[in-house]
Protein backbone atom coordinates (compact mmCIF):
# COMPACT_ATOMS: atom_id res chain seq x y z
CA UNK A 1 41.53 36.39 -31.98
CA UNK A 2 38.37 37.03 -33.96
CA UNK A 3 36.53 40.37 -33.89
CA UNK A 4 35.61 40.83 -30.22
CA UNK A 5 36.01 44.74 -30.30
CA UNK A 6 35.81 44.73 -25.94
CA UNK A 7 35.63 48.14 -24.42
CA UNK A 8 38.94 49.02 -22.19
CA UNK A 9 38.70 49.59 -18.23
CA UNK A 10 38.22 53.22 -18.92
CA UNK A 11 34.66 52.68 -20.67
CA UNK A 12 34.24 50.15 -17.80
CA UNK A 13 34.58 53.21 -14.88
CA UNK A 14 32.22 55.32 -17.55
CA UNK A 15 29.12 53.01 -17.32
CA UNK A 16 29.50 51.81 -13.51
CA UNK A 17 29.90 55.39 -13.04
CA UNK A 18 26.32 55.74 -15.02
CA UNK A 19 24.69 53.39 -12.69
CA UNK A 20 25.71 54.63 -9.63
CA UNK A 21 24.47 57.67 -11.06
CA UNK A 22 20.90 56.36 -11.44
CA UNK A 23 20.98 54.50 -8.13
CA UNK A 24 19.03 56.28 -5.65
CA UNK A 25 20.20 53.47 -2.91
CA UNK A 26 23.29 54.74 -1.08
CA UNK A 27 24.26 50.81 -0.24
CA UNK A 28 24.35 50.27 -4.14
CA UNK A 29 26.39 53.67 -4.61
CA UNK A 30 28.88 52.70 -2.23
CA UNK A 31 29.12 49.42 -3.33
CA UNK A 32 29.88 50.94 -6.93
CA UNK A 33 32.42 52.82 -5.60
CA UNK A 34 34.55 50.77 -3.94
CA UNK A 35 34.54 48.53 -7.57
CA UNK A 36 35.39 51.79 -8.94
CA UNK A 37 37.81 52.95 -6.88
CA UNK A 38 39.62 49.24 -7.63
CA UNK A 39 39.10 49.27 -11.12
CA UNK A 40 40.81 52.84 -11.41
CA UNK A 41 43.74 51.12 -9.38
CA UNK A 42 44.02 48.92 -11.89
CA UNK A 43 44.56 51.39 -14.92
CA UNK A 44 48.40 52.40 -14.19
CA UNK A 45 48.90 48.65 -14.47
CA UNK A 46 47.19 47.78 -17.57
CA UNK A 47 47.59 50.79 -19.75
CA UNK A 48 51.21 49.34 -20.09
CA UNK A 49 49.87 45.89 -21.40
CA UNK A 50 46.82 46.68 -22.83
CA UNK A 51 47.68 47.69 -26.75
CA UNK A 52 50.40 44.32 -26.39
CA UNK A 53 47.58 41.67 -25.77
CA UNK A 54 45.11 39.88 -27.69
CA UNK A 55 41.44 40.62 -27.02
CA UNK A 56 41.39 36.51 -26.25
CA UNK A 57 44.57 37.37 -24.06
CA UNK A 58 42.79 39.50 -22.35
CA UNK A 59 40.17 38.49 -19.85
CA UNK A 60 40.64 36.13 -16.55
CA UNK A 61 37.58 33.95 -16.58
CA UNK A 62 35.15 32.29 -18.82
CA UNK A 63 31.33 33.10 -18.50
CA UNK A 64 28.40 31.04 -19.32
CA UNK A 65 25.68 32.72 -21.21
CA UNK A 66 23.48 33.56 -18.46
CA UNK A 67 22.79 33.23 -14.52
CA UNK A 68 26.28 33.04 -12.46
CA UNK A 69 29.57 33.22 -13.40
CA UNK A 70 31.35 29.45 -14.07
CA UNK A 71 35.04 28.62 -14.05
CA UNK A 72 35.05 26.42 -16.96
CA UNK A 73 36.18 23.73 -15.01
CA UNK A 74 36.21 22.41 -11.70
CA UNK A 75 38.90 23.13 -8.81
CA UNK A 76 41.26 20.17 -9.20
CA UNK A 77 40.00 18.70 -12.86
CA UNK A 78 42.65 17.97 -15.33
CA UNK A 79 42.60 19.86 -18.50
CA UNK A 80 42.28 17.85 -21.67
CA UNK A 81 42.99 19.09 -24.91
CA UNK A 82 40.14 18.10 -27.24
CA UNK A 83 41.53 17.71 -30.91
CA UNK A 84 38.23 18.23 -32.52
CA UNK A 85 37.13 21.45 -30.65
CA UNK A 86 40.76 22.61 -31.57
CA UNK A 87 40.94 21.79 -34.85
CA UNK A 88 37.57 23.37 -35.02
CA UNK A 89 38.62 27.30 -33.62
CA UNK A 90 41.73 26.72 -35.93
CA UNK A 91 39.58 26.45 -39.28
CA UNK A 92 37.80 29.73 -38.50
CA UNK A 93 41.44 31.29 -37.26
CA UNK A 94 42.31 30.81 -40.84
CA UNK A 95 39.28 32.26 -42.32
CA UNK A 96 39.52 35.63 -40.61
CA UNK A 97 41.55 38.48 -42.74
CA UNK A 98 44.86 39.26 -40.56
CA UNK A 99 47.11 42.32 -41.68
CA UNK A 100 50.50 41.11 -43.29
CA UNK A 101 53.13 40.02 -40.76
CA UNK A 102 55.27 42.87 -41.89
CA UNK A 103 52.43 45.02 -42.16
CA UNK A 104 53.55 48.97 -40.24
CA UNK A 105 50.22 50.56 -39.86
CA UNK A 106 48.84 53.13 -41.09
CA UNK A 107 47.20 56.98 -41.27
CA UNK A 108 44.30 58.63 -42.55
CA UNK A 109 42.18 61.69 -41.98
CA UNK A 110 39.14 60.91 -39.62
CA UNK A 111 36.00 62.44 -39.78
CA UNK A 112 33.81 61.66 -36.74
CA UNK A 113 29.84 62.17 -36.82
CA UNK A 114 28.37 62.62 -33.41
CA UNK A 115 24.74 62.58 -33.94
CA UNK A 116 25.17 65.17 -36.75
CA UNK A 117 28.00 67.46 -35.18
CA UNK A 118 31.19 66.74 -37.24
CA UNK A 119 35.13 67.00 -35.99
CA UNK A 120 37.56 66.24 -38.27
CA UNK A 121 41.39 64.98 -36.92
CA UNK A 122 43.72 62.10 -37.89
CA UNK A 123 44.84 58.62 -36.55
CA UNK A 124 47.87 57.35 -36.36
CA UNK A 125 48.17 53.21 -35.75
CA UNK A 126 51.08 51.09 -35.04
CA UNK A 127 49.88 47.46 -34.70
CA UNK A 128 50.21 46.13 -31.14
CA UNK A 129 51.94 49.18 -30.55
CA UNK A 130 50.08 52.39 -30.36
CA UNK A 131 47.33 54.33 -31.54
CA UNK A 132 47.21 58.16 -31.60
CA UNK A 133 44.30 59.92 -32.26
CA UNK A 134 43.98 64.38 -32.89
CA UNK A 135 40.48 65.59 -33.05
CA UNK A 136 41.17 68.91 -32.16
CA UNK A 137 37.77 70.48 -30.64
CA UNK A 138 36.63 67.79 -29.39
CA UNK A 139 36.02 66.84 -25.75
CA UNK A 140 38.97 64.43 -24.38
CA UNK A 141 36.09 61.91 -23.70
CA UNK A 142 35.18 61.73 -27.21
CA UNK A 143 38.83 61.57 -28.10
CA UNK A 144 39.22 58.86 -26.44
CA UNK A 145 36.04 57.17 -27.27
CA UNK A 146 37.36 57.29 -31.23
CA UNK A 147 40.46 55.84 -29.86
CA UNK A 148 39.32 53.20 -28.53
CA UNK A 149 37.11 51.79 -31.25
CA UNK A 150 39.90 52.06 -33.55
CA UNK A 151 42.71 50.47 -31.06
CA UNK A 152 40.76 47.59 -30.75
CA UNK A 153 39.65 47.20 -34.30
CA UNK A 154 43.82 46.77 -35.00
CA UNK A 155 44.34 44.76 -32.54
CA UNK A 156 41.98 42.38 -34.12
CA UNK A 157 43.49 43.08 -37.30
CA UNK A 158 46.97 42.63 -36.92
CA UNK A 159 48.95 39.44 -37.75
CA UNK A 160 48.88 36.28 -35.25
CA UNK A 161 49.35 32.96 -35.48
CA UNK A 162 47.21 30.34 -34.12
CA UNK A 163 49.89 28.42 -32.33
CA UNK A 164 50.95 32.18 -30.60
CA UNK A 165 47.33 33.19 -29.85
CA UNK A 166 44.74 30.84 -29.02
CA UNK A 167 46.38 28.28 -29.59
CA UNK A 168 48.28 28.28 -26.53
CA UNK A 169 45.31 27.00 -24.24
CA UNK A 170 43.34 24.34 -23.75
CA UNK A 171 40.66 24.07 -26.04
CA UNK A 172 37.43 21.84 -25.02
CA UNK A 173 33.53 21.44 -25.63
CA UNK A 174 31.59 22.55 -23.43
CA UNK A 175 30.20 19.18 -21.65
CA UNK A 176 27.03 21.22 -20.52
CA UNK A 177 25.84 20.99 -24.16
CA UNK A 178 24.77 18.42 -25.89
CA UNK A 179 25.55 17.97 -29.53
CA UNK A 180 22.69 16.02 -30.48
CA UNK A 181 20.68 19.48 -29.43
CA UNK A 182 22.72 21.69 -31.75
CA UNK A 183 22.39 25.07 -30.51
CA UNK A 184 21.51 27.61 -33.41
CA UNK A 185 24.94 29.65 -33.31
CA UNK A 186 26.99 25.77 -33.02
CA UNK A 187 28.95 24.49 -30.99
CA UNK A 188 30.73 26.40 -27.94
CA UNK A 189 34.01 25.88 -27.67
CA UNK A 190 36.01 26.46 -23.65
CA UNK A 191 39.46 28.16 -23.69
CA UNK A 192 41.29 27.14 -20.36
CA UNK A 193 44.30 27.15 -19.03
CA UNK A 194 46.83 29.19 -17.88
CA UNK A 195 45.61 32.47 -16.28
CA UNK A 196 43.10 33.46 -18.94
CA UNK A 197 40.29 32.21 -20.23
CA UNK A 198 37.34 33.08 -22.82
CA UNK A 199 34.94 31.39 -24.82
CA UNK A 200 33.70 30.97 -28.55
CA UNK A 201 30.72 29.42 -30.44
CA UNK A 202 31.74 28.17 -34.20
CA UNK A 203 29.49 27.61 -37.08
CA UNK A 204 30.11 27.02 -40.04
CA UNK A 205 33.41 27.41 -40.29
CA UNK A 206 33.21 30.45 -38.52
CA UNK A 207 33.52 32.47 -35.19
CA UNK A 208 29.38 33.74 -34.32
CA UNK A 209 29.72 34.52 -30.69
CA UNK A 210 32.75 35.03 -28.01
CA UNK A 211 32.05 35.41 -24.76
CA UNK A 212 34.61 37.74 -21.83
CA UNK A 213 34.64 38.20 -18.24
CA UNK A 214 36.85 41.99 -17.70
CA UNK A 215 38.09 41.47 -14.60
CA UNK A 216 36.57 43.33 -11.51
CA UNK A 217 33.90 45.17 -13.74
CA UNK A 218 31.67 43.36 -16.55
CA UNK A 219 31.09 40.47 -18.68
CA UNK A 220 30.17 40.46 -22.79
CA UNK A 221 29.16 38.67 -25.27
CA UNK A 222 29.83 39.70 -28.75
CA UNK A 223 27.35 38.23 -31.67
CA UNK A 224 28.73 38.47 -34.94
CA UNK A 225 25.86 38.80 -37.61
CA UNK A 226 27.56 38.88 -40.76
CA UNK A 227 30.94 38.28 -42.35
CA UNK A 228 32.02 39.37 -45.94
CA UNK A 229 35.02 38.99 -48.35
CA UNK A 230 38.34 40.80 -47.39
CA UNK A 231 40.16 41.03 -51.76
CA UNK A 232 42.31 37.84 -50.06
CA UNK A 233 39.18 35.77 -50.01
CA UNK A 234 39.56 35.78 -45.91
CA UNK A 235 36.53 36.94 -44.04
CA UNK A 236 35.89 39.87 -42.15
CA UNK A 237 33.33 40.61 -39.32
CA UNK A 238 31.20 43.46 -40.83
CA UNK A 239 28.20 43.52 -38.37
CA UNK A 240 28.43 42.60 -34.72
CA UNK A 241 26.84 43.45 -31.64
CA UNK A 242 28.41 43.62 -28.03
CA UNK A 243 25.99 42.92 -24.95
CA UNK A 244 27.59 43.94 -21.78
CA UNK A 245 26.56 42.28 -18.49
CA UNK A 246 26.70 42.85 -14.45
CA UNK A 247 28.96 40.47 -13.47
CA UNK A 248 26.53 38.03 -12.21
CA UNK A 249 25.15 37.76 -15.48
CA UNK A 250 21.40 38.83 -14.19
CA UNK A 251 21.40 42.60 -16.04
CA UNK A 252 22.67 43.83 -19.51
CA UNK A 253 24.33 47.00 -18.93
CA UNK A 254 24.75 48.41 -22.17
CA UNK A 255 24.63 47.28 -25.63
CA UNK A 256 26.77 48.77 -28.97
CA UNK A 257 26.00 47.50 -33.07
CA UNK A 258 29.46 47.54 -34.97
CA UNK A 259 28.74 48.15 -38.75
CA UNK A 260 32.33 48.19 -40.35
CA UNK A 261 33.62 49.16 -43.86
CA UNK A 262 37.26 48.61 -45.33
CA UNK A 263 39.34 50.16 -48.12
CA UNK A 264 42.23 48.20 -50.23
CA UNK A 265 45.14 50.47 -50.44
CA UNK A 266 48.21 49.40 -51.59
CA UNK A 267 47.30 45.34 -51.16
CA UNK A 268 46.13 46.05 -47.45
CA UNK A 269 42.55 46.35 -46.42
CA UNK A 270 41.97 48.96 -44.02
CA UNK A 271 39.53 50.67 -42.40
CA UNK A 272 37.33 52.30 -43.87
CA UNK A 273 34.39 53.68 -41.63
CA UNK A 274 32.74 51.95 -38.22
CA UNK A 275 29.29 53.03 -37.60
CA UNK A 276 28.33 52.73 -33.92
CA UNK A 277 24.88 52.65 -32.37
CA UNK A 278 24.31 52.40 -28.39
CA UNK A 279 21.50 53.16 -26.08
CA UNK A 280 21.86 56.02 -23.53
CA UNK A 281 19.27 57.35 -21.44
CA UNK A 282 16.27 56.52 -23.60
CA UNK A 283 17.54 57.15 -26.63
CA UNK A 284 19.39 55.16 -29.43
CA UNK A 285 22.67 57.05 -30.43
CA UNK A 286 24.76 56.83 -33.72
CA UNK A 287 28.67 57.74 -34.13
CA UNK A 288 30.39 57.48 -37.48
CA UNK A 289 34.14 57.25 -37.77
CA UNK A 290 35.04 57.49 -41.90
CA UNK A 291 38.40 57.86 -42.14
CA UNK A 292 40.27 58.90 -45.70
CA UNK A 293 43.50 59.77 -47.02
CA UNK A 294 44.72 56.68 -46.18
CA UNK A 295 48.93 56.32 -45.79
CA UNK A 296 50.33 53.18 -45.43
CA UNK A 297 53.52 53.34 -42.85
CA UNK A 298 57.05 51.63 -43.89
């Protein structure tokens, strides 16, 4: 799938655990804490599946963009394939840089800039396999944090075909829209089917928002803002921001800008640095991973 960098269940528990925190009602607390309490169930399960799944792969339920959540269609409608909207998301599959098929990972040296205060470690990445990160010093929060951001950032890189990805569902317009009213990020396009589902909008040959329900916890939205040139002539998402909602869709509960860099080494574009800016509690807040030294694994 395309860049859709979603935050795992962990970061989930993190911000509900921030609201609850700011909640002065006790009813709202304890209803936070029972999601909580469910969502931290759910870890033992998913931390098995979660670096073996697409980010498309990866959510239960498509959301509309605002107001209550939607199935994206109705109990007992058949599911029709529409040719167009699929031919559509499989022109800007192929535009999107993908790793080699043989491709083993990677490690580099990672430098991480927390506001100013520096750690140095190294990452280790396996595609669709594993991701080990050593900042020694650091709190295991930010640890993880650095993990995360790079975990995701290979699962969107590595290798996938269409027909094994999102190609596998049903693929329609969305018949709320109406193409004569072109919306300014183009057309949205409903994945169904199955036991997942997501959304995209396509442009131009190209993926410019994708909507997520995480199941239990949030929904997001991530708007892609610019694309460049991988040395391939494939494209590569190299701004994007992710808007996380309630799951109602009727608050934004945090917000993150993705500025990304890449590297060529040894035919393979890698990463190079990921700048990250988020609110948190009045203030805007910048992390830099830059990463160096770069190894390509066998």
């Amino acid at each position: 799938s395309p860049m859709g960098d979603g935050i795992s269940v962990h970061s989930s528990i993190r911000r509900l655990e921030a609201i609850a925190g700011k909640s002065g009602r006790h009813r709202s607390a304890c209803a936070l804490a029972e999601v909580l309490g469910g969502t931290r169930a759910l870890l033992g399960a998913t931390q098995a599946t979660d670096q073996t799944m697409e980010s498309s792969q990866a959510e239960e339920t498509v959301m509309k963009g605002g107001g209550t959540v939607k199935p994206s269609v109705g109990t007992g409608t058949t599911l029709v394939d529409d040719l167009a909207a699929r031919r559509l998301v499989k022109e800007a599959h192929s535009r999107i840089y993908k790793w080699p098929a043989g491709f083993g990972g990677y490690r580099a040296d990672v430098a991480l800039n927390d506001e100013g205060r520096i750690v140095n470690g190294t990452v280790r990445l396996v595609p669709r396999k594993d991701t080990t990160v050593e900042l020694p010093g650091a709190e295991p929060a930010l640890q993880e944090w650095v993990r995360e951001r790079l975990w995701t950032q290979g699962m969107h890189l590595a290798f996938s075909p269409f027909e094994e990805g999102d190609g596998k569902y049903v693929l329609s317009f969305d018949l709320d829209e109406d193409p004569a009213m072109p919306h300014p990020r183009g057309r949205r396009v409903l994945l169904s089917g199955g036991r997942l589902d997501s959304w995209y909008r396509i442009k131009d040959q190209h993926y410019t928002q994708i909507g997520r329900i995480t199941p239990m916890t949030e929904r997001r939205i991530n708007t892609i803002e610019r694309y460049d040139l991988a040395p391939d002539g494939k494209h590569y998402s190299s701004h994007y921001v992710m808007t996380y909602f309630t799951l109602d869709g009727q608050s934004i509960i945090g917000m993150e800008s993705y500025v990304n860099e890449y590297a060529e080494v040894n035919g393979v574009w890698l990463p190079l640095r990921r700048r990250v800016s988020f609110g948190e509690r009045g203030f805007v807040k910048t992390r830099e991973i830059e990463m160096s030294n770069h190894e390509v694994l066998g």
